[in-house]
Protein backbone atom coordinates (compact mmCIF):
# COMPACT_ATOMS: atom_id res chain seq x y z
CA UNK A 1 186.19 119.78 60.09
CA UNK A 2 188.31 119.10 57.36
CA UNK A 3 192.44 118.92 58.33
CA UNK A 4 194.98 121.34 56.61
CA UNK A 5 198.47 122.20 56.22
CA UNK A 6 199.58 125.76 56.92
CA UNK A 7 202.93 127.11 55.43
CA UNK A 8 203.48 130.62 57.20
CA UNK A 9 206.41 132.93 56.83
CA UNK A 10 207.82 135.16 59.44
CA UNK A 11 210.80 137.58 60.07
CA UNK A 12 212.13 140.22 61.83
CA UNK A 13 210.70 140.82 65.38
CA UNK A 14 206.68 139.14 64.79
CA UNK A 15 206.90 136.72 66.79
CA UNK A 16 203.68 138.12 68.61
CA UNK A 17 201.40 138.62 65.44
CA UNK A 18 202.60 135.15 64.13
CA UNK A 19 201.89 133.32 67.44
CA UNK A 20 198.23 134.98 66.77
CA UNK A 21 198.05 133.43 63.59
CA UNK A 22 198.84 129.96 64.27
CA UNK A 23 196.32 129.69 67.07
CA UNK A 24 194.01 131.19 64.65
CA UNK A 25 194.30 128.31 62.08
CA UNK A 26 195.00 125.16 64.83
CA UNK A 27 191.66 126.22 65.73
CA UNK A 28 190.05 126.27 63.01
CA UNK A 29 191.86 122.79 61.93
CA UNK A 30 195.35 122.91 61.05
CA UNK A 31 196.73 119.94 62.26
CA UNK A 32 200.11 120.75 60.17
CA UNK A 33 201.46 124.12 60.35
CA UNK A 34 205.47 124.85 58.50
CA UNK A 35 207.02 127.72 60.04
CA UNK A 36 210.12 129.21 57.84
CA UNK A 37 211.80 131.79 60.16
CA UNK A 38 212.94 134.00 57.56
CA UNK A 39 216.08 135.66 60.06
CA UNK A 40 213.85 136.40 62.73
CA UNK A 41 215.36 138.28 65.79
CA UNK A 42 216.07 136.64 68.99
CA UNK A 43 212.83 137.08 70.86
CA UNK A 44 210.77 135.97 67.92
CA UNK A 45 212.74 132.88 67.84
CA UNK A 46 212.17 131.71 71.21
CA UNK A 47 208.38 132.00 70.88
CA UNK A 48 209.04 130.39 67.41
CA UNK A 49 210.31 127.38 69.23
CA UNK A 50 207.62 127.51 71.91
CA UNK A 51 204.85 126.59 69.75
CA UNK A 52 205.48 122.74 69.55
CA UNK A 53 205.41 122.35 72.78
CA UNK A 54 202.27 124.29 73.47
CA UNK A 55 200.56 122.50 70.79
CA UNK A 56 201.56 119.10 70.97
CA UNK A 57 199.30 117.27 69.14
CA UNK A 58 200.07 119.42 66.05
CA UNK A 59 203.16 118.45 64.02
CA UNK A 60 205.42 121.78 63.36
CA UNK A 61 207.95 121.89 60.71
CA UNK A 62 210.40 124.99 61.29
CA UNK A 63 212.81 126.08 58.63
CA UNK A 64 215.01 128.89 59.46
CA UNK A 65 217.00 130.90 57.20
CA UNK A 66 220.12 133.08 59.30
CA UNK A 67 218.96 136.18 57.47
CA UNK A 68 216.15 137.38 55.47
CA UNK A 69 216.07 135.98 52.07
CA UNK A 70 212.77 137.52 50.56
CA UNK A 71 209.17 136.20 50.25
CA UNK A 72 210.31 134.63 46.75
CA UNK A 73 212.97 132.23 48.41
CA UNK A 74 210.94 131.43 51.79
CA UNK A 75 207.68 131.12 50.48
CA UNK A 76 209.07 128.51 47.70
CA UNK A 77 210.71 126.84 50.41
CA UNK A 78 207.35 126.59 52.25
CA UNK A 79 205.83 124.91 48.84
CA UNK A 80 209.03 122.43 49.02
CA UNK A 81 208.05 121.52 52.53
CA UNK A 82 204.00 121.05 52.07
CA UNK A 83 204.52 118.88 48.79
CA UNK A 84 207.00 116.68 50.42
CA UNK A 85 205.36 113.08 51.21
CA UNK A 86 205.37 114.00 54.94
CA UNK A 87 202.67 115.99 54.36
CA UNK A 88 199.72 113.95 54.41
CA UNK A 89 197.01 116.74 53.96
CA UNK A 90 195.83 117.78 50.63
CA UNK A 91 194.88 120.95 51.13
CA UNK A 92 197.57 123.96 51.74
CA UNK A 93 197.03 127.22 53.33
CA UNK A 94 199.79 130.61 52.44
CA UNK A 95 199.44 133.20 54.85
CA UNK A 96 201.64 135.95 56.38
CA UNK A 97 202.88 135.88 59.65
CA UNK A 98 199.93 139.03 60.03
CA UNK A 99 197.13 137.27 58.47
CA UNK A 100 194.34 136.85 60.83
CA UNK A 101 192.12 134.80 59.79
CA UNK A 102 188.23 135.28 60.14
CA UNK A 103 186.43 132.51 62.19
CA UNK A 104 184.83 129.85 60.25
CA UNK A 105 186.10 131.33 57.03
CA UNK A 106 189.37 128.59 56.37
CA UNK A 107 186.78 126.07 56.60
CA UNK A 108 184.25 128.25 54.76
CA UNK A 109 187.14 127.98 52.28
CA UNK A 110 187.87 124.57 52.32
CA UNK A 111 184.40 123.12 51.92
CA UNK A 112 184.09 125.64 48.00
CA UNK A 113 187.41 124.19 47.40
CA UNK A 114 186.48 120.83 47.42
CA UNK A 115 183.49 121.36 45.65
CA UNK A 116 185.71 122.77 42.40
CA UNK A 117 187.85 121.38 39.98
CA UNK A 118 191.36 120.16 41.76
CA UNK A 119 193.10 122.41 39.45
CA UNK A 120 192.12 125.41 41.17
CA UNK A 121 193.54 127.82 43.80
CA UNK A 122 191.83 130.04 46.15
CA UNK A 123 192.27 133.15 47.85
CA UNK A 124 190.63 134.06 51.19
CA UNK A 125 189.63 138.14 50.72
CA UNK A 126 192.21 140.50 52.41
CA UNK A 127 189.48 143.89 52.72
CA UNK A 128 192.42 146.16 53.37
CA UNK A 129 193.74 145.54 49.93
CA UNK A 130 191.49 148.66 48.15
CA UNK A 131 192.27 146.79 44.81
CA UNK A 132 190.94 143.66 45.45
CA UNK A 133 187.67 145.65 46.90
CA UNK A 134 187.84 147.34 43.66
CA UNK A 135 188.36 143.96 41.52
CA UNK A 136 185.05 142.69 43.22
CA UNK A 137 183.03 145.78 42.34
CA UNK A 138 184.32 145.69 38.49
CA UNK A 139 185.53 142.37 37.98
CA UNK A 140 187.97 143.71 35.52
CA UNK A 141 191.45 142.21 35.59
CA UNK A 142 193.29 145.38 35.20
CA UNK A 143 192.52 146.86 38.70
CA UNK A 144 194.89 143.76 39.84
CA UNK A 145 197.60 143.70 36.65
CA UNK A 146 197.42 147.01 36.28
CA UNK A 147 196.23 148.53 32.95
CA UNK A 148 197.88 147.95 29.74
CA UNK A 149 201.02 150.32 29.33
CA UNK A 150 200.48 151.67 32.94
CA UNK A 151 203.59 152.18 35.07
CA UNK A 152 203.38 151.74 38.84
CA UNK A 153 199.12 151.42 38.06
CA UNK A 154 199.65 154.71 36.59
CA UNK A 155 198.61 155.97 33.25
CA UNK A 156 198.48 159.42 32.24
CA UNK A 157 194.91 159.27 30.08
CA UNK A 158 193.24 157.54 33.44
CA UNK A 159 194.49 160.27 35.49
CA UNK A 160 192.73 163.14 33.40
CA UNK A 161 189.91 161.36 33.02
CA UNK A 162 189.66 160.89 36.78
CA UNK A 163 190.27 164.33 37.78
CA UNK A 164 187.68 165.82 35.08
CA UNK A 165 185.21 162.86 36.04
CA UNK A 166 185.29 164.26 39.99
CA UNK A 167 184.44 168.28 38.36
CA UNK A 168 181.57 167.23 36.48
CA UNK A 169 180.14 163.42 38.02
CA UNK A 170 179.18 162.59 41.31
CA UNK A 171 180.31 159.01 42.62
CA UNK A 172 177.82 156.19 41.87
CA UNK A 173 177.04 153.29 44.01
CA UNK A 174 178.34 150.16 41.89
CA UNK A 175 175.66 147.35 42.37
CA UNK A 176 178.79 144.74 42.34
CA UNK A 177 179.70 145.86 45.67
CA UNK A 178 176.35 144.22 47.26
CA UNK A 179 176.48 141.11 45.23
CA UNK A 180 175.81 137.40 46.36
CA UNK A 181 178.39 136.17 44.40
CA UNK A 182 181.14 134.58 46.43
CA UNK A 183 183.57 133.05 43.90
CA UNK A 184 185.73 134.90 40.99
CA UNK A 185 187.84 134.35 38.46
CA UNK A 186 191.01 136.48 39.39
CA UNK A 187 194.32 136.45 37.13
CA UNK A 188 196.99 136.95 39.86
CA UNK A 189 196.79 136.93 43.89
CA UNK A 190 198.84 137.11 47.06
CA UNK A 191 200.53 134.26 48.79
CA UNK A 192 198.62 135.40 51.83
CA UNK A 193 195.30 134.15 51.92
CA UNK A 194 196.40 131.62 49.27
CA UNK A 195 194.73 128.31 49.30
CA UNK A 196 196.06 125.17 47.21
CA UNK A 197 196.16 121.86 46.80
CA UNK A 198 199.80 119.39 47.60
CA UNK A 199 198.72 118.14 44.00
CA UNK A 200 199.42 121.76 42.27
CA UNK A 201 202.08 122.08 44.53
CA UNK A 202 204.25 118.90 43.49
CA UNK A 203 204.31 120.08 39.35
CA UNK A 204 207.16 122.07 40.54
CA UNK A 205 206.02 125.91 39.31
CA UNK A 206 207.39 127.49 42.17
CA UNK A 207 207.97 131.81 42.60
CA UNK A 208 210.93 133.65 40.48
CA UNK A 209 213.90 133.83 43.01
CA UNK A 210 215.55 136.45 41.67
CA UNK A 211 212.98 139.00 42.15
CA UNK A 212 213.30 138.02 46.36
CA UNK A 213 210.52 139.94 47.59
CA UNK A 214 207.56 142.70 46.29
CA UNK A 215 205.08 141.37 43.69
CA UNK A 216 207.05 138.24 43.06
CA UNK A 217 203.62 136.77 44.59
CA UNK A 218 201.78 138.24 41.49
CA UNK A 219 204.07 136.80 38.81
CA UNK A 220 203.95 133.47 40.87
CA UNK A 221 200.08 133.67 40.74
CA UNK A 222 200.15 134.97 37.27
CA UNK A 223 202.11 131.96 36.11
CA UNK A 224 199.79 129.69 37.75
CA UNK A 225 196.96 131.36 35.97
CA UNK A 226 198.89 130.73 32.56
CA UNK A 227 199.72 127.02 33.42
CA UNK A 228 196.38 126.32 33.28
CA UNK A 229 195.33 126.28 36.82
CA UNK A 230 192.29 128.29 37.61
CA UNK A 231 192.35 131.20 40.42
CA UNK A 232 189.35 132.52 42.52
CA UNK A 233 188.58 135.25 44.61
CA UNK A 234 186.20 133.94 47.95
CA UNK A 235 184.69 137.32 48.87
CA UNK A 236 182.63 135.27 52.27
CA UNK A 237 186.54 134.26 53.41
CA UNK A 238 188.30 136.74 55.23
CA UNK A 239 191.43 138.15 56.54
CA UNK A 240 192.54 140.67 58.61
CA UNK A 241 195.98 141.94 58.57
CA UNK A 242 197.03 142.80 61.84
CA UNK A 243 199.85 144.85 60.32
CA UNK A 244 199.37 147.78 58.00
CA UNK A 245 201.38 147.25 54.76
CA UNK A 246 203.80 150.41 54.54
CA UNK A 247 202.13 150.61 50.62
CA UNK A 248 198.65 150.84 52.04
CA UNK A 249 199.49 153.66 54.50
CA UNK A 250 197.47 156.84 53.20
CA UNK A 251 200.45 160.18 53.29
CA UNK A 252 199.55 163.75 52.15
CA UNK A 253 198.60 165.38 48.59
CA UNK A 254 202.87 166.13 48.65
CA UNK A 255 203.59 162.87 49.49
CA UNK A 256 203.78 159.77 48.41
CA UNK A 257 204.17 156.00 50.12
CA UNK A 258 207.11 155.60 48.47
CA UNK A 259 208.72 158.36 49.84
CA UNK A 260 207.86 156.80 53.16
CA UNK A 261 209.27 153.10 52.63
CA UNK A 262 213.38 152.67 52.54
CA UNK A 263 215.84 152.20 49.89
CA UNK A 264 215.49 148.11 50.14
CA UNK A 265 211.27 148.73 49.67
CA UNK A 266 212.05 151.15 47.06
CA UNK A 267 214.44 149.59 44.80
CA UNK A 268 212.93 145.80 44.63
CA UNK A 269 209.17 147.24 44.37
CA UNK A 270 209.98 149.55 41.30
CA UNK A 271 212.32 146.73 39.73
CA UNK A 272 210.15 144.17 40.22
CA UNK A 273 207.09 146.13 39.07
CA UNK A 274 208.95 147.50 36.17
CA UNK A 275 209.56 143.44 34.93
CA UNK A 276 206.53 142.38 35.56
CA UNK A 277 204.93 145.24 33.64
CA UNK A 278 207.13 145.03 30.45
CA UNK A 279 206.62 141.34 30.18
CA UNK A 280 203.51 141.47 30.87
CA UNK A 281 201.22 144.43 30.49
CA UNK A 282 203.29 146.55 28.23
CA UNK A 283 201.44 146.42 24.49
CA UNK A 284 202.72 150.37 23.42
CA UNK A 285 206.23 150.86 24.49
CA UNK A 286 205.96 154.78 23.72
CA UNK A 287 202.80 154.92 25.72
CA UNK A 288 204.25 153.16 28.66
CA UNK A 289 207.36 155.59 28.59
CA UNK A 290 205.25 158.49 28.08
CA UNK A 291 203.18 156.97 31.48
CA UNK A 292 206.76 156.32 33.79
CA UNK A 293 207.84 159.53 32.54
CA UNK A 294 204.61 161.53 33.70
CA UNK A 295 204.61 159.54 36.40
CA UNK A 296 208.21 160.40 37.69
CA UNK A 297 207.36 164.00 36.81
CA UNK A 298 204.52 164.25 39.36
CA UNK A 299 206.55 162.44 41.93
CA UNK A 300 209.61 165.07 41.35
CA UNK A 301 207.48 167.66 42.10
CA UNK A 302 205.84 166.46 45.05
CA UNK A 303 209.56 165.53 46.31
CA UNK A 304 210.32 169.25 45.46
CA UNK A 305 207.74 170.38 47.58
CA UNK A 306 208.01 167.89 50.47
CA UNK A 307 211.51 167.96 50.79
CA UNK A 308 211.85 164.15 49.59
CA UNK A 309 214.56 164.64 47.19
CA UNK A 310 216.75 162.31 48.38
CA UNK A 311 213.92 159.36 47.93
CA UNK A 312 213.51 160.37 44.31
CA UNK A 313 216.78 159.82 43.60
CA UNK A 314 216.75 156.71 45.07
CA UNK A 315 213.49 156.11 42.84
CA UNK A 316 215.19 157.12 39.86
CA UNK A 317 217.95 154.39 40.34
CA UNK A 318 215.67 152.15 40.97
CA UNK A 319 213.72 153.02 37.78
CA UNK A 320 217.25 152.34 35.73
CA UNK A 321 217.86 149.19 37.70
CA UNK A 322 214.46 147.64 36.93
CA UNK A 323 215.10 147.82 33.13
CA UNK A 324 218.47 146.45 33.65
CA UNK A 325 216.58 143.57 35.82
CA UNK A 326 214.60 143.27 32.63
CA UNK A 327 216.91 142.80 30.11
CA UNK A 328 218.68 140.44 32.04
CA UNK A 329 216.13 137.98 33.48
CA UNK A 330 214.09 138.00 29.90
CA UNK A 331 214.84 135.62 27.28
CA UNK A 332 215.55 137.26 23.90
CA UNK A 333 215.72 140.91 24.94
């Protein structure tokens, strides 16, 4: 059994799913786990501070933050921590304080790892992420970037094209989905599930701070990907997430999960999207407007008729403040 580090970020009131999680990976041989207590609440704290005690023979490092500071901040924090010369393990494992790991698939892991260039990162397979089933069955990069000019993964040509493809096709069975391949190329991934090397961690790249939390992972990842270092998908490594991401939750035809999350979800989810798409996926500028607008046009009438008018609004600030996040954070705009 090969020995890793685990970096794990927690906040809030989970200390119960985290504890969960670190007994998961001890077992399966983390001899190093980093803890940063991102504001966790009282009770979470105390079984925070429990653990090294329980587990003596594994060396805890616990970082705590007094309040929430977003995924961005903690999880570069984490990557401060596992590249520091204390750490004598060369392999690094990201998860979320919810991330369940399968047995025997860290190892499972582990052992590909090491059998692949060092200038590689891996990510354990997460099957309640619908996207990354999807990525597996197409392999096209777009299910995880979203498609060119799409806003929010939204595009208004895809959408016709889906509803006319349900009158007139039935659903085929893609043969990806029962393939023996175990290892792909990906362009982005989560920090969840993420595993590295202390080697890729010490060139510095570390996640954009300002973005502090929603799909600050995939820019992270993305920039990885561009730096040269090569990202795979393990589809025989899995996770379960004990929690159910509010984004994943399924709502009604009138609905939508982004009437369901709160103004904090809201805003830094559209922003961040909305930077992350014009820097990166936006080729057409029209044809990306033409998308947010159709898009925003669906959602207003869905609001309408679900009473959810107060959430749009809150969606249409957001959709001002992610341009403004834009032009400010982008070089030359």
């Amino acid at each position: 059994m090969i020995s890793f580090t685990t970096v794990l970020v927690t906040y809030a009131n989970r200390g119960s799913m985290l504890y969960e999680v670190v007994s998961s990976v001890i077992k399966a041989g983390s001899n190093r786990v980093i803890i940063i207590d991102n504001g966790s609440e009282l009770p979470s704290k105390e079984i925070i501070n429990s653990l090294p005690t329980q587990y003596p023979s594994v060396h805890f490092t616990i970082s705590t933050n007094e309040k929430n500071e977003g995924s961005a901040i903690a999880f570069s924090m984490g990557m401060d921590l596992a590249s520091n010369a204390n750490n004598d393990n060369e392999m690094v494992l990201f998860l979320d304080d919810d991330n369940y790991p399968e047995e025997g698939s860290i190892q499972r892991a582990i052992q590909i790892a090491t059998e692949q260039s060092n200038n590689s990162v891996f990510f354990l397979l997460r099957e309640d992420r619908s996207h990354y089933i999807e990525f597996i069955k197409t392999q096209k990069k777009e299910v995880l970037l979203g498609h060119n000019n799409s806003f929010m993964s939204f595009t208004l040509s895809k959408s016709i094209k889906k509803k006319f493809s349900k009158l007139i096709f039935k659903s085929e069975v893609n043969p990806l989905a029962h393939s023996d391949v175990t290892m792909l190329e990906i362009p982005c991934g989560p920090y969840g599930g993420m595993l590295t090397r202390k080697s890729i961690l010490t060139n510095g790249l570390r996640p954009m701070k300002e973005m502090v939390l929603y799909f600050d992972d995939t820019k992270y990842t993305y920039d990885l990907s561009r730096s040269g270092v090569a990202l795979y998908l393990l589809t025989n490594c899995f996770i379960k997430d004990i929690d159910v991401s509010w984004s994943a939750k399924k709502t009604s035809l009138l609905s939508s999960p982004l009437f369901e999350a709160g103004d904090f979800k809201i805003h830094h989810t559209i922003r961040n999207r909305i930077f992350f798409e014009m820097n990166i996926t936006t080729k057409n500028k029209p044809i990306y407007f033409v998308n947010l607008f159709s898009f925003m046009g669906i959602l207003l009438i869905k609001a309408l008729l679900s009473n959810n008018m107060k959430s749009f609004c809150m969606i249409a600030r957001s959709v001002v403040n992610g341009f403004e996040f834009y032009k400010r954070n982008t070089p030359g705009v």
